[in-house]
C-alpha atoms as a PDB file:
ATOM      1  CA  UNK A   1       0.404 -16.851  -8.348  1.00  0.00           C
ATOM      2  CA  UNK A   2       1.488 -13.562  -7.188  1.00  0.00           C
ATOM      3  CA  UNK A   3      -1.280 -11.131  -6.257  1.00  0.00           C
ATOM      4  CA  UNK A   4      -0.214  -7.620  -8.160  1.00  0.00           C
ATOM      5  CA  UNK A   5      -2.053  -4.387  -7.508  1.00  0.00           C
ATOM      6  CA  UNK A   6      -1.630  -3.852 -11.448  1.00  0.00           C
ATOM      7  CA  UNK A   7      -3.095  -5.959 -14.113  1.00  0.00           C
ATOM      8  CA  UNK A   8      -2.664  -5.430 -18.319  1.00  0.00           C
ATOM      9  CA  UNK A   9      -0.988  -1.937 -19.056  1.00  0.00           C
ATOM     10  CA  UNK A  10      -2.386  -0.515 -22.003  1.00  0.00           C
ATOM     11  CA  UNK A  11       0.025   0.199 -24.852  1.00  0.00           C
ATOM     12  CA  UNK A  12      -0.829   3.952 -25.515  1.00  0.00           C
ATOM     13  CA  UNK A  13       0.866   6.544 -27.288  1.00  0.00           C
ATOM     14  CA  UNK A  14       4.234   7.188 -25.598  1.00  0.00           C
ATOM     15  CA  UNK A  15       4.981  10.011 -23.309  1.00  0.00           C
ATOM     16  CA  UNK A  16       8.322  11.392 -22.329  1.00  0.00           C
ATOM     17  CA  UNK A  17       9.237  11.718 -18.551  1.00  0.00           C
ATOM     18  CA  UNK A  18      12.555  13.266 -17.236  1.00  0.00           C
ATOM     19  CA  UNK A  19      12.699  11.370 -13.526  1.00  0.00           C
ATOM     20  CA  UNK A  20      15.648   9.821 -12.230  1.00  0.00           C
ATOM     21  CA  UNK A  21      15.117   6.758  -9.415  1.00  0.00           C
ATOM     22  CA  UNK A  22      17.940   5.030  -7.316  1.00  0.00           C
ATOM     23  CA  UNK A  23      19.152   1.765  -8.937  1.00  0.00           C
ATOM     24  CA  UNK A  24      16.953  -0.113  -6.748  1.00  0.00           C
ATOM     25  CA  UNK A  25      13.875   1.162  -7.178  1.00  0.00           C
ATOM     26  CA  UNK A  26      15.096   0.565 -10.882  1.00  0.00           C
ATOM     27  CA  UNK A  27      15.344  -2.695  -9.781  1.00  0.00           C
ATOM     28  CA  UNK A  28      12.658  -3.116  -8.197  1.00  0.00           C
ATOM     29  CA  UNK A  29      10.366  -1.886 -11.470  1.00  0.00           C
ATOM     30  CA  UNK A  30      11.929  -4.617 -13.903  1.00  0.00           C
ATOM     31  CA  UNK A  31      11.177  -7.031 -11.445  1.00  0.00           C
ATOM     32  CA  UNK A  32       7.824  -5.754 -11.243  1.00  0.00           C
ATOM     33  CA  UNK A  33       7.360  -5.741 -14.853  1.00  0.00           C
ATOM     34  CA  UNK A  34       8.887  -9.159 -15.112  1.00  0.00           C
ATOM     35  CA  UNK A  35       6.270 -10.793 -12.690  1.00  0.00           C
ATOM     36  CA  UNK A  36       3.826  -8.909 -14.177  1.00  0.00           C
ATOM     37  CA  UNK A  37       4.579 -10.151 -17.681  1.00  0.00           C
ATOM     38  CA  UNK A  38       4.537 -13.695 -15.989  1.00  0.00           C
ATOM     39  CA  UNK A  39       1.291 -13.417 -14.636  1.00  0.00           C
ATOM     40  CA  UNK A  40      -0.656 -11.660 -17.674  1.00  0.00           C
ATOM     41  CA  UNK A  41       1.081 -13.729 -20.281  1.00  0.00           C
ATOM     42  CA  UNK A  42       1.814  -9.779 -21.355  1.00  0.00           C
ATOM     43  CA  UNK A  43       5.260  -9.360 -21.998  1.00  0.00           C
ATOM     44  CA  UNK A  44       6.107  -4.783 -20.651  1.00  0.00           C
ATOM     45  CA  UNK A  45       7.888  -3.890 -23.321  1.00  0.00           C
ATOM     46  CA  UNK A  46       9.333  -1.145 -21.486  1.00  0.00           C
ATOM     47  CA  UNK A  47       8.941  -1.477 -17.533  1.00  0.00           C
ATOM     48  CA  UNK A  48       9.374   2.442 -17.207  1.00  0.00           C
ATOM     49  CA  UNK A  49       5.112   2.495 -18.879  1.00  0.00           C
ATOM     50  CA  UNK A  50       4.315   0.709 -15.328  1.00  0.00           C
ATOM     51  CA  UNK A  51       4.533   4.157 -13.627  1.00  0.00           C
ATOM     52  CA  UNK A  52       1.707   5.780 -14.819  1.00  0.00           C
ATOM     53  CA  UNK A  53      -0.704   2.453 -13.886  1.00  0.00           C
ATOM     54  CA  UNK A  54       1.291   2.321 -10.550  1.00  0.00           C
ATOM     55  CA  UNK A  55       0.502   6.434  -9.906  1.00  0.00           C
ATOM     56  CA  UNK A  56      -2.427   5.963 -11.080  1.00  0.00           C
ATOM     57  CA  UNK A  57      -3.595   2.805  -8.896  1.00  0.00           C
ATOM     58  CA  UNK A  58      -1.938   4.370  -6.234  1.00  0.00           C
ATOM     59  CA  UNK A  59      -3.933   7.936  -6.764  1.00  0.00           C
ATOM     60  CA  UNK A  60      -7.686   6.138  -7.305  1.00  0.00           C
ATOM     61  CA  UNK A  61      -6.703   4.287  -3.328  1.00  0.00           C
ATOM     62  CA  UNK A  62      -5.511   6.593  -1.849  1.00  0.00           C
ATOM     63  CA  UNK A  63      -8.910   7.633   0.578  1.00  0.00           C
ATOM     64  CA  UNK A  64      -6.934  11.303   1.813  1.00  0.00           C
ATOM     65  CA  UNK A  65      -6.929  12.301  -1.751  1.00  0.00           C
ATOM     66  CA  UNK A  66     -10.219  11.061  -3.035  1.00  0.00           C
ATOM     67  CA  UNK A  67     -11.544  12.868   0.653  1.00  0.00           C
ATOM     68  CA  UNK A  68      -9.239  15.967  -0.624  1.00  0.00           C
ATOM     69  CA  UNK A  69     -10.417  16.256  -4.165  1.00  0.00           C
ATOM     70  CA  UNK A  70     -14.420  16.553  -3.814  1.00  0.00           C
ATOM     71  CA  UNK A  71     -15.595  19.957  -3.691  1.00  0.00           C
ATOM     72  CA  UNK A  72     -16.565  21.041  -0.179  1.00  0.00           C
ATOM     73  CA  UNK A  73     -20.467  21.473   0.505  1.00  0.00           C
ATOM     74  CA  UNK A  74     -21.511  24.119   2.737  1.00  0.00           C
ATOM     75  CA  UNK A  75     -23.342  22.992   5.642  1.00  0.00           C
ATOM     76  CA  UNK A  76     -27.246  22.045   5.107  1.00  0.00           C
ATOM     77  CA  UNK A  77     -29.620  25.125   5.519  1.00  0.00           C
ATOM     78  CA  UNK A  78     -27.185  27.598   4.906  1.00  0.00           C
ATOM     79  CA  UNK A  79     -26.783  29.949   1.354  1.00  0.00           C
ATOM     80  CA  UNK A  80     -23.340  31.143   0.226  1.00  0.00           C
END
């Protein structure tokens, strides 16, 4: 059994994206979504819904942008 970063993708309401990938990344995502289906017993309808989990799995590891994203405190002792 495979180990996938992504588990069950929530079927939510649609949205539209206008993004163009090379053919293998296109690939690449249907084998993704194949494996995936595999391993979940989940069949991906549409392997294009994969991107927001994989954006969004990639976002919530990323430690540069979690480090980026919370508000800077000022230094103890001191008043702005």
């Amino acid at each position: 059994m495979a180990k996938l970063k992504l588990g069950v993708v929530a079927d939510d309401k649609p949205v539209k994206l206008a993004i163009e990938f090379p053919a293998t990344v296109h690939r690449d995502l249907v084998a993704y979504a194949e494996i995936l289906a595999r391993e979940t017993d989940h069949p991906v309808s549409d392997p294009a819904k994969l991107i927001v989990a994989m954006v969004e799995r990639f976002m919530a590891t990323d430690r540069g942008f979690a480090k980026a994203r919370r508000p800077r405190q000022s230094p103890a002792g001191k008043e702005g």
